[in-house]
PDB file of N, CA and C in Angstrom:
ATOM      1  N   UNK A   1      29.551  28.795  -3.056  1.00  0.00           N
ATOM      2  CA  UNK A   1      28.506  28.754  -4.062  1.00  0.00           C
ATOM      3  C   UNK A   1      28.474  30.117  -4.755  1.00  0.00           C
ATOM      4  N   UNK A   2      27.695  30.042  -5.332  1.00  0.00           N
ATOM      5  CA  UNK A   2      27.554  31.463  -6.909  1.00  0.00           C
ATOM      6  C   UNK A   2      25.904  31.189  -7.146  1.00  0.00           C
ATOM      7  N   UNK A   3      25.424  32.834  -7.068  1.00  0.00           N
ATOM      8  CA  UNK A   3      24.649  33.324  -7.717  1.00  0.00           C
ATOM      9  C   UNK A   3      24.817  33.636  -8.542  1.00  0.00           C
ATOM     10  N   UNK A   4      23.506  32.759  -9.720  1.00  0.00           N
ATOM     11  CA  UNK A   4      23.741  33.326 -11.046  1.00  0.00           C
ATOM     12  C   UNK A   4      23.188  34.028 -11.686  1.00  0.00           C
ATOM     13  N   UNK A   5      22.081  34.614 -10.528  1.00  0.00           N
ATOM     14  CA  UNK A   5      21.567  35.686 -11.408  1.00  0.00           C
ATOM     15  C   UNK A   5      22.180  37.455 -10.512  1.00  0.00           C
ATOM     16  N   UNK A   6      22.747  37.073  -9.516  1.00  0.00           N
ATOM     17  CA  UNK A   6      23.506  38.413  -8.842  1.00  0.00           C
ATOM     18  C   UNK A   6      25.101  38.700  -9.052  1.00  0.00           C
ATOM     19  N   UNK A   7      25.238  37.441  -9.367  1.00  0.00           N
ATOM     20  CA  UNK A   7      26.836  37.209  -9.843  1.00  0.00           C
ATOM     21  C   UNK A   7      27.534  37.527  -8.421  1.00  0.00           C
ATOM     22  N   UNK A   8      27.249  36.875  -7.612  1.00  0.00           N
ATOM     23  CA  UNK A   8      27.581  37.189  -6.449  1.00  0.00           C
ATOM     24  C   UNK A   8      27.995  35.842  -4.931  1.00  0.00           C
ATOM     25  N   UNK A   9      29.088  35.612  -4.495  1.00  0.00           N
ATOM     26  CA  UNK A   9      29.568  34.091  -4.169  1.00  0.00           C
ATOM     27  C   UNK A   9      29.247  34.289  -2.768  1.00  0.00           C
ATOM     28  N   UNK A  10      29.041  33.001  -2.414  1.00  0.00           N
ATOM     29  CA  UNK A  10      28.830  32.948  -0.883  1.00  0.00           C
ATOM     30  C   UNK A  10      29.172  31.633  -0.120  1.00  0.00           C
ATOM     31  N   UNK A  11      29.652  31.588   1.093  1.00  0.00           N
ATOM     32  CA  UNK A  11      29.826  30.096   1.565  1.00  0.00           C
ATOM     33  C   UNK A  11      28.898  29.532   2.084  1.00  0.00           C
ATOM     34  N   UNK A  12      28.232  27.751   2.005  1.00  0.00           N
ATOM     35  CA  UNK A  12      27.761  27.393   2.455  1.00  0.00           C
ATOM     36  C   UNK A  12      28.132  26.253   2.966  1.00  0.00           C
ATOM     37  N   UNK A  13      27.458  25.160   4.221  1.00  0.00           N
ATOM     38  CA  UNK A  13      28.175  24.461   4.741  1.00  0.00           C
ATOM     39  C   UNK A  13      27.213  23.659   4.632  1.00  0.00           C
ATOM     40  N   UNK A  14      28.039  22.226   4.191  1.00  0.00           N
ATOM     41  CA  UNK A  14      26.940  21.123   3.964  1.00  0.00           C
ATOM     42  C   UNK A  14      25.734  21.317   3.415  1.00  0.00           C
ATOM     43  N   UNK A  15      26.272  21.748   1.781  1.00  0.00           N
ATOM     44  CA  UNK A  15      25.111  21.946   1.266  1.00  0.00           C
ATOM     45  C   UNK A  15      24.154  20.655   0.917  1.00  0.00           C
ATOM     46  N   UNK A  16      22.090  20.699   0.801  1.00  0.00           N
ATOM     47  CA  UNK A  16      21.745  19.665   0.091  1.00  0.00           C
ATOM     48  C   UNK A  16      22.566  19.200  -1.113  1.00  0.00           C
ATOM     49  N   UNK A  17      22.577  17.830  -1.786  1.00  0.00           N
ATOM     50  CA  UNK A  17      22.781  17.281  -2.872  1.00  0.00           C
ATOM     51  C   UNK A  17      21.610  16.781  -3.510  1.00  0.00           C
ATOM     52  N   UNK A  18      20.855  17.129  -5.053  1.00  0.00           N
ATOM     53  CA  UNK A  18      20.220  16.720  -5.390  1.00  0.00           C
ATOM     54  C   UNK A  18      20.871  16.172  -6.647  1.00  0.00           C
ATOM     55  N   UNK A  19      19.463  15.328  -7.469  1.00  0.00           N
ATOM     56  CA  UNK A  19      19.691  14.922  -8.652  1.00  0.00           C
ATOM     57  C   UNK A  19      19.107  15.367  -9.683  1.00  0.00           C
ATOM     58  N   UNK A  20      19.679  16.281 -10.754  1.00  0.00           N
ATOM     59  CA  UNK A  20      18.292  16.547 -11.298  1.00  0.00           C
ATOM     60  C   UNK A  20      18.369  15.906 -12.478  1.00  0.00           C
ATOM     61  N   UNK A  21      16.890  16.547 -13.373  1.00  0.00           N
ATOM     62  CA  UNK A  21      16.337  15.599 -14.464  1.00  0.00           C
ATOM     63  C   UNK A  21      16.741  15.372 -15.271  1.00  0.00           C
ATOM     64  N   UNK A  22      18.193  15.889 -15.635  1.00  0.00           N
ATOM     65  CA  UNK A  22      18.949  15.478 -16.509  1.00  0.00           C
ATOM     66  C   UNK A  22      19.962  14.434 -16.078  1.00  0.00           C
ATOM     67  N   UNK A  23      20.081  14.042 -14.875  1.00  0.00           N
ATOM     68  CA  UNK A  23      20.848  12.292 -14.338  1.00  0.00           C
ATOM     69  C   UNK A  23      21.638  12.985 -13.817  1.00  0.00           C
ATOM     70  N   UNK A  24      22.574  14.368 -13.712  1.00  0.00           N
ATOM     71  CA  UNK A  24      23.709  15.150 -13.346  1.00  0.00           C
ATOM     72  C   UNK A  24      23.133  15.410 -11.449  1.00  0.00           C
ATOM     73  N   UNK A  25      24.502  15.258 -10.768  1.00  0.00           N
ATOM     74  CA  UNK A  25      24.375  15.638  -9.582  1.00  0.00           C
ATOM     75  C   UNK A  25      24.438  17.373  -8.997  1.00  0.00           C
ATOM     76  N   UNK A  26      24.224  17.773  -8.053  1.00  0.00           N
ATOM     77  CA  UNK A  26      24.485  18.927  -8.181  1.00  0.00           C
ATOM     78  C   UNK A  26      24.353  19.440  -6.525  1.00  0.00           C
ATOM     79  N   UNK A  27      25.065  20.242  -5.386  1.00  0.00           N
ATOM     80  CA  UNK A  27      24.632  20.732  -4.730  1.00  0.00           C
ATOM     81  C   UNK A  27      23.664  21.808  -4.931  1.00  0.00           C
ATOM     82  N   UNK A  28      22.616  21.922  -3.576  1.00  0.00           N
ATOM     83  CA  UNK A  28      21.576  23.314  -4.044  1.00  0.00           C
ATOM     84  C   UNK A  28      21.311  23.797  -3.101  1.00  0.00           C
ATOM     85  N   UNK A  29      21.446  25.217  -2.647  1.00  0.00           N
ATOM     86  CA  UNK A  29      20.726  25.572  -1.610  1.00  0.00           C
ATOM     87  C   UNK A  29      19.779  27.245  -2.263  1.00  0.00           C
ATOM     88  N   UNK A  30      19.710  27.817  -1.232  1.00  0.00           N
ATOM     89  CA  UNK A  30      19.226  29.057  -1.449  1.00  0.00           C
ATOM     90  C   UNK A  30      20.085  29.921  -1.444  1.00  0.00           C
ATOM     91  N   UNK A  31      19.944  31.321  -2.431  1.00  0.00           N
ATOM     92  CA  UNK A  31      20.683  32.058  -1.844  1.00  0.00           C
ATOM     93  C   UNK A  31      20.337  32.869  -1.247  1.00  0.00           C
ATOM     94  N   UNK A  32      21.574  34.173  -0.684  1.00  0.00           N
ATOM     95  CA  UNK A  32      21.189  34.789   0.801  1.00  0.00           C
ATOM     96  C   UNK A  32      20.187  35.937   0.076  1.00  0.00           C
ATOM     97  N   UNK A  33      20.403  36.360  -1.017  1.00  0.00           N
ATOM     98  CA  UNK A  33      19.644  37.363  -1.902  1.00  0.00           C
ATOM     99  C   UNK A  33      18.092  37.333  -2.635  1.00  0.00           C
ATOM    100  N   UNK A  34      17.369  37.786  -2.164  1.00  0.00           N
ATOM    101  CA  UNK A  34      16.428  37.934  -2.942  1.00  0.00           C
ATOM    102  C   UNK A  34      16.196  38.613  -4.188  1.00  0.00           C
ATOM    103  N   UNK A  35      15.520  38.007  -5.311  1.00  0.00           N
ATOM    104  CA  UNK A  35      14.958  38.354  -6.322  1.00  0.00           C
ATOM    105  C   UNK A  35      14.477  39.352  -6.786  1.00  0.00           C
ATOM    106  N   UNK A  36      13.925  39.741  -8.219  1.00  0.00           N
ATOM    107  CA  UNK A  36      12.736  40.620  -8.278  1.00  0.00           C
ATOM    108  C   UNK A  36      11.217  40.133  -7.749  1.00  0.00           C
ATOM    109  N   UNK A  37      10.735  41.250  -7.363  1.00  0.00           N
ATOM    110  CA  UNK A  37       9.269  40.522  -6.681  1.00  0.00           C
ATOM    111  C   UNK A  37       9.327  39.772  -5.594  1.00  0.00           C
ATOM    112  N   UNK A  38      10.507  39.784  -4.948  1.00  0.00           N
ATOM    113  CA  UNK A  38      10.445  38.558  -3.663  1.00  0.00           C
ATOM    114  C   UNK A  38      10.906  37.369  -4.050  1.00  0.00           C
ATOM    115  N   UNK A  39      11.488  36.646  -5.260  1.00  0.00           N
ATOM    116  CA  UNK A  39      11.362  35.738  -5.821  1.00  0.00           C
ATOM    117  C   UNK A  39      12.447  34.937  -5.004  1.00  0.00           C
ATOM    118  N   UNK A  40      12.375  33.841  -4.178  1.00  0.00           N
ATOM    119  CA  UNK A  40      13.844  32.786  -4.236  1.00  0.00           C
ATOM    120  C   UNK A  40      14.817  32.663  -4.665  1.00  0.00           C
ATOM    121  N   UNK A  41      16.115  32.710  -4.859  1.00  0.00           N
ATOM    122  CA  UNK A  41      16.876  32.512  -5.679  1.00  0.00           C
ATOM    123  C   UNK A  41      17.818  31.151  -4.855  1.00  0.00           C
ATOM    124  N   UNK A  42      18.027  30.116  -6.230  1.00  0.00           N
ATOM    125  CA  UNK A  42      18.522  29.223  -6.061  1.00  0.00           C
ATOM    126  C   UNK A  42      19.763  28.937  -6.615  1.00  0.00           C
ATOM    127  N   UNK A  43      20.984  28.405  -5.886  1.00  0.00           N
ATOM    128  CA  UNK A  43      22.439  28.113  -6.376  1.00  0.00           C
ATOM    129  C   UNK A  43      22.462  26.638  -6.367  1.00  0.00           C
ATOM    130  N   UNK A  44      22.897  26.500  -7.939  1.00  0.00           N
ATOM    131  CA  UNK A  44      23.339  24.900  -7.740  1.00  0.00           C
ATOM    132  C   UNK A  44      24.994  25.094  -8.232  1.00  0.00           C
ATOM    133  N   UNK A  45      25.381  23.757  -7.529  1.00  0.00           N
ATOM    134  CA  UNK A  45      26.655  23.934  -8.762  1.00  0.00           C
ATOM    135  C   UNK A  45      27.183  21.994  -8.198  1.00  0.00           C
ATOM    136  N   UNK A  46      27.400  21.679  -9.803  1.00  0.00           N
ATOM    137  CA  UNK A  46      27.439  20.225 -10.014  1.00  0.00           C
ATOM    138  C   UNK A  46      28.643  19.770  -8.825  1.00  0.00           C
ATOM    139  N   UNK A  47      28.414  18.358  -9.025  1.00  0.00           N
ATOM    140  CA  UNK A  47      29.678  17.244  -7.871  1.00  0.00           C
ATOM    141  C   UNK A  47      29.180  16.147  -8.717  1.00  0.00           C
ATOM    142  N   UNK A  48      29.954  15.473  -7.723  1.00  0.00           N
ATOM    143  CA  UNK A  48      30.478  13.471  -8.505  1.00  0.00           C
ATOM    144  C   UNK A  48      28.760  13.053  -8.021  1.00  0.00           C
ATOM    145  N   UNK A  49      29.030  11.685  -8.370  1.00  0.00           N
ATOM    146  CA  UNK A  49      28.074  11.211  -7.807  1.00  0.00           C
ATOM    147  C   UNK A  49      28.489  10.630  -6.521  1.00  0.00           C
ATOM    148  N   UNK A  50      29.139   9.980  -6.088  1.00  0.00           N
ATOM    149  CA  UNK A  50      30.038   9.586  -4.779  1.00  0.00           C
ATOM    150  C   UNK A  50      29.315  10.810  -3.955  1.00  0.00           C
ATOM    151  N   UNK A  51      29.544  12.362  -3.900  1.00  0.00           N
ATOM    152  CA  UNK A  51      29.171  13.263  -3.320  1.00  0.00           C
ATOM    153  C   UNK A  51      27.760  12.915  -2.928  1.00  0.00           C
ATOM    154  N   UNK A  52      26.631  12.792  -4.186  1.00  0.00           N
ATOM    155  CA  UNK A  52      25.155  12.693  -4.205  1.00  0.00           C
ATOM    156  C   UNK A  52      25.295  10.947  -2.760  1.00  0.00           C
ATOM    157  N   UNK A  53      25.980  10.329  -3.157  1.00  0.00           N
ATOM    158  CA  UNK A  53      25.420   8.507  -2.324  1.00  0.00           C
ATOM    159  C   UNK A  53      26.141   9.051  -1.031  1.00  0.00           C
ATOM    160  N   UNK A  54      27.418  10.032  -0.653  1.00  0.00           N
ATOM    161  CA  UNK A  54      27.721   9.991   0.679  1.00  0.00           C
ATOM    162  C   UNK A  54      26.923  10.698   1.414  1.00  0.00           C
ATOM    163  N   UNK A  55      26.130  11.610   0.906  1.00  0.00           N
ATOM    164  CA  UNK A  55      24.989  12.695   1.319  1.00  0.00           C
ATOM    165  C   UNK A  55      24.136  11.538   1.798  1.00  0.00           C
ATOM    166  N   UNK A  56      23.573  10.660   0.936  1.00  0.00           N
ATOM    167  CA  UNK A  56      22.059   9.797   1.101  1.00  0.00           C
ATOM    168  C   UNK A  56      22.572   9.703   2.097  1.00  0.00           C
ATOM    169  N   UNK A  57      23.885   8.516   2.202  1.00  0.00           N
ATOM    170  CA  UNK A  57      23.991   7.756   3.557  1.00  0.00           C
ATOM    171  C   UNK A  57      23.801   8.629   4.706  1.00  0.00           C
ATOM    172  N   UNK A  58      24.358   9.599   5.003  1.00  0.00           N
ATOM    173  CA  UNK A  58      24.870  10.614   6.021  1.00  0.00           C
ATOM    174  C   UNK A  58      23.180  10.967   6.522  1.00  0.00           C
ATOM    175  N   UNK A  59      22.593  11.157   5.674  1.00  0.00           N
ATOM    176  CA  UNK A  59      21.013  11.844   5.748  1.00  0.00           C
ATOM    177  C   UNK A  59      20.408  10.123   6.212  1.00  0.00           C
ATOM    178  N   UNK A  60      20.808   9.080   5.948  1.00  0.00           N
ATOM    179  CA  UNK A  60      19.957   8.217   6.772  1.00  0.00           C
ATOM    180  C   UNK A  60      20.270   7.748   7.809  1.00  0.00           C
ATOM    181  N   UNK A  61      21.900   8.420   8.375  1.00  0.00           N
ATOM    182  CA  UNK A  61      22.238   7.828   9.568  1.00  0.00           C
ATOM    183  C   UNK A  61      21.666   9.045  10.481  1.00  0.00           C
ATOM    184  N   UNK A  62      21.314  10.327   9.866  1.00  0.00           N
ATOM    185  CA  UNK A  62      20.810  11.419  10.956  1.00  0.00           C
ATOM    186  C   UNK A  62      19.264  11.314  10.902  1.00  0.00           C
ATOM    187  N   UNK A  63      18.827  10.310  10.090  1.00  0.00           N
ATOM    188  CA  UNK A  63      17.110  10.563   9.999  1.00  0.00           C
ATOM    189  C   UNK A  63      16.836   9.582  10.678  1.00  0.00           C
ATOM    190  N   UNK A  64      17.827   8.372  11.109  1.00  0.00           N
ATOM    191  CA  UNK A  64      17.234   6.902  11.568  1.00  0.00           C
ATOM    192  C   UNK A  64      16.268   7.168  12.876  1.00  0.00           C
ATOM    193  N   UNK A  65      15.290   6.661  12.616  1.00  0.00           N
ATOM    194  CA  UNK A  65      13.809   7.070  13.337  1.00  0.00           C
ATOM    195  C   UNK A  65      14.193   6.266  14.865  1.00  0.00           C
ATOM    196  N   UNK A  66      14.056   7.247  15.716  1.00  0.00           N
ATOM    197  CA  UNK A  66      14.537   6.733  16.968  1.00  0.00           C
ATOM    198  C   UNK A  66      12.816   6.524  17.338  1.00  0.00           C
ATOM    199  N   UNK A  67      12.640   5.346  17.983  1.00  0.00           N
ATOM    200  CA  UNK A  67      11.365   4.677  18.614  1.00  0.00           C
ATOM    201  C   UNK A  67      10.981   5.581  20.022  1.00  0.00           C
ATOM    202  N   UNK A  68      10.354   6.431  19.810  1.00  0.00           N
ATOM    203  CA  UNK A  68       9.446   7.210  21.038  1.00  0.00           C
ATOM    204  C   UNK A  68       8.973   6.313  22.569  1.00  0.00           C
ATOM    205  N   UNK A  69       9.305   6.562  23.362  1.00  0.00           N
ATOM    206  CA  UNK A  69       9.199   5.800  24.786  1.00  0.00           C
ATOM    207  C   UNK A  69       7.385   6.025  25.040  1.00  0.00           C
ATOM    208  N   UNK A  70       6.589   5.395  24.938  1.00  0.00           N
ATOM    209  CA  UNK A  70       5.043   5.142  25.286  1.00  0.00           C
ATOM    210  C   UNK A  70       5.150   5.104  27.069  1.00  0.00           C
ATOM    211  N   UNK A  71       4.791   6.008  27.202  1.00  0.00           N
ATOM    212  CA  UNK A  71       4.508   6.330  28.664  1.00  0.00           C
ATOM    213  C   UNK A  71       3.228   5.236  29.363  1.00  0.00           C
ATOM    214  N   UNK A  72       3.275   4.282  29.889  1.00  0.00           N
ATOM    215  CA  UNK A  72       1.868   3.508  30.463  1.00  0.00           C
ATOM    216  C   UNK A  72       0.869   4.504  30.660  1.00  0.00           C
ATOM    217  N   UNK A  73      -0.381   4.628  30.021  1.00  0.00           N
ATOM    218  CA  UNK A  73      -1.376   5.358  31.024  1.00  0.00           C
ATOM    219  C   UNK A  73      -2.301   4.534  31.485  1.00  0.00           C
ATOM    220  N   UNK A  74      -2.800   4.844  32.290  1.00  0.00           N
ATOM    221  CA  UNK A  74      -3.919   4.186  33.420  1.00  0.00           C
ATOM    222  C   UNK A  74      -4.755   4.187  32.899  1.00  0.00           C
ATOM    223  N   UNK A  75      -5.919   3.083  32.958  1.00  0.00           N
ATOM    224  CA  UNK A  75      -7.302   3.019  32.126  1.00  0.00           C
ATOM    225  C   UNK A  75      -8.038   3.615  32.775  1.00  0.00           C
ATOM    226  N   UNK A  76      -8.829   4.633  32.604  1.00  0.00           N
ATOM    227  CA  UNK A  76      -9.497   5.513  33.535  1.00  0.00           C
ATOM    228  C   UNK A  76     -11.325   5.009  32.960  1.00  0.00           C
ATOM    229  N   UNK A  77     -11.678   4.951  34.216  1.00  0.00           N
ATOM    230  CA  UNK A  77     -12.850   4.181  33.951  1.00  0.00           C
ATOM    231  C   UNK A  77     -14.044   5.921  33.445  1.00  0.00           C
ATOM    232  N   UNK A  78     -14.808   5.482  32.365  1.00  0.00           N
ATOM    233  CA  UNK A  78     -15.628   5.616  31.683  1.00  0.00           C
ATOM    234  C   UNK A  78     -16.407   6.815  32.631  1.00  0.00           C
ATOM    235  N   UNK A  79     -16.452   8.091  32.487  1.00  0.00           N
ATOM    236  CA  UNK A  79     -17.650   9.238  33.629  1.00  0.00           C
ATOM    237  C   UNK A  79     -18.927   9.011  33.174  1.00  0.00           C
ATOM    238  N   UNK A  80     -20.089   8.667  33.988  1.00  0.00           N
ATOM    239  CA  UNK A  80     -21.407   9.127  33.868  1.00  0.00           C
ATOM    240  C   UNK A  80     -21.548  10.172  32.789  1.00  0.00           C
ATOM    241  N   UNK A  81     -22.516   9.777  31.694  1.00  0.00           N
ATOM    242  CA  UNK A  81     -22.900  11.386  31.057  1.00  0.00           C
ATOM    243  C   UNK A  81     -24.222  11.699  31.483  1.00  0.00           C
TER     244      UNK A  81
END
């Protein structure tokens, strides 16, 4: 990736893929550099769309919501107040 406001390249691995508002795909992450003022600095740099749909998939086979095991608890009867 490339900073474009440090002019300055860096590797990243498995970057996000977003879409932005102009319909164009694009990887994005952060870069390692900070700004003036503290500010974020963000690297995009375009891909196919194939790139953007193999990302979705990949992100819903690692998000698929695994069902939490409910432990039985015992009904515990009601204390005097």
């Amino acid at each position: 990736m490339s900073c474009m406001t440090t002019k300055q390249k860096f590797d990243v691995e498995n970057p996000p893929v977003v879409m932005l508002a102009n319909g164009r795909y694009a990887y994005k992450c952060e870069c390692p550099w900070v700004g003036k003022n503290g500010k974020v600095l963000t690297a995009f740099k375009f891909c196919s769309a194939k790139a953007y749909e193999d990302y979705n998939k990949q992100m819903e086979q690692t998000e698929a919501p695994e069902e939490p095991e409910l432990e039985a608890t015992p009904e515990r009867p009601e204390s005097p107040a």
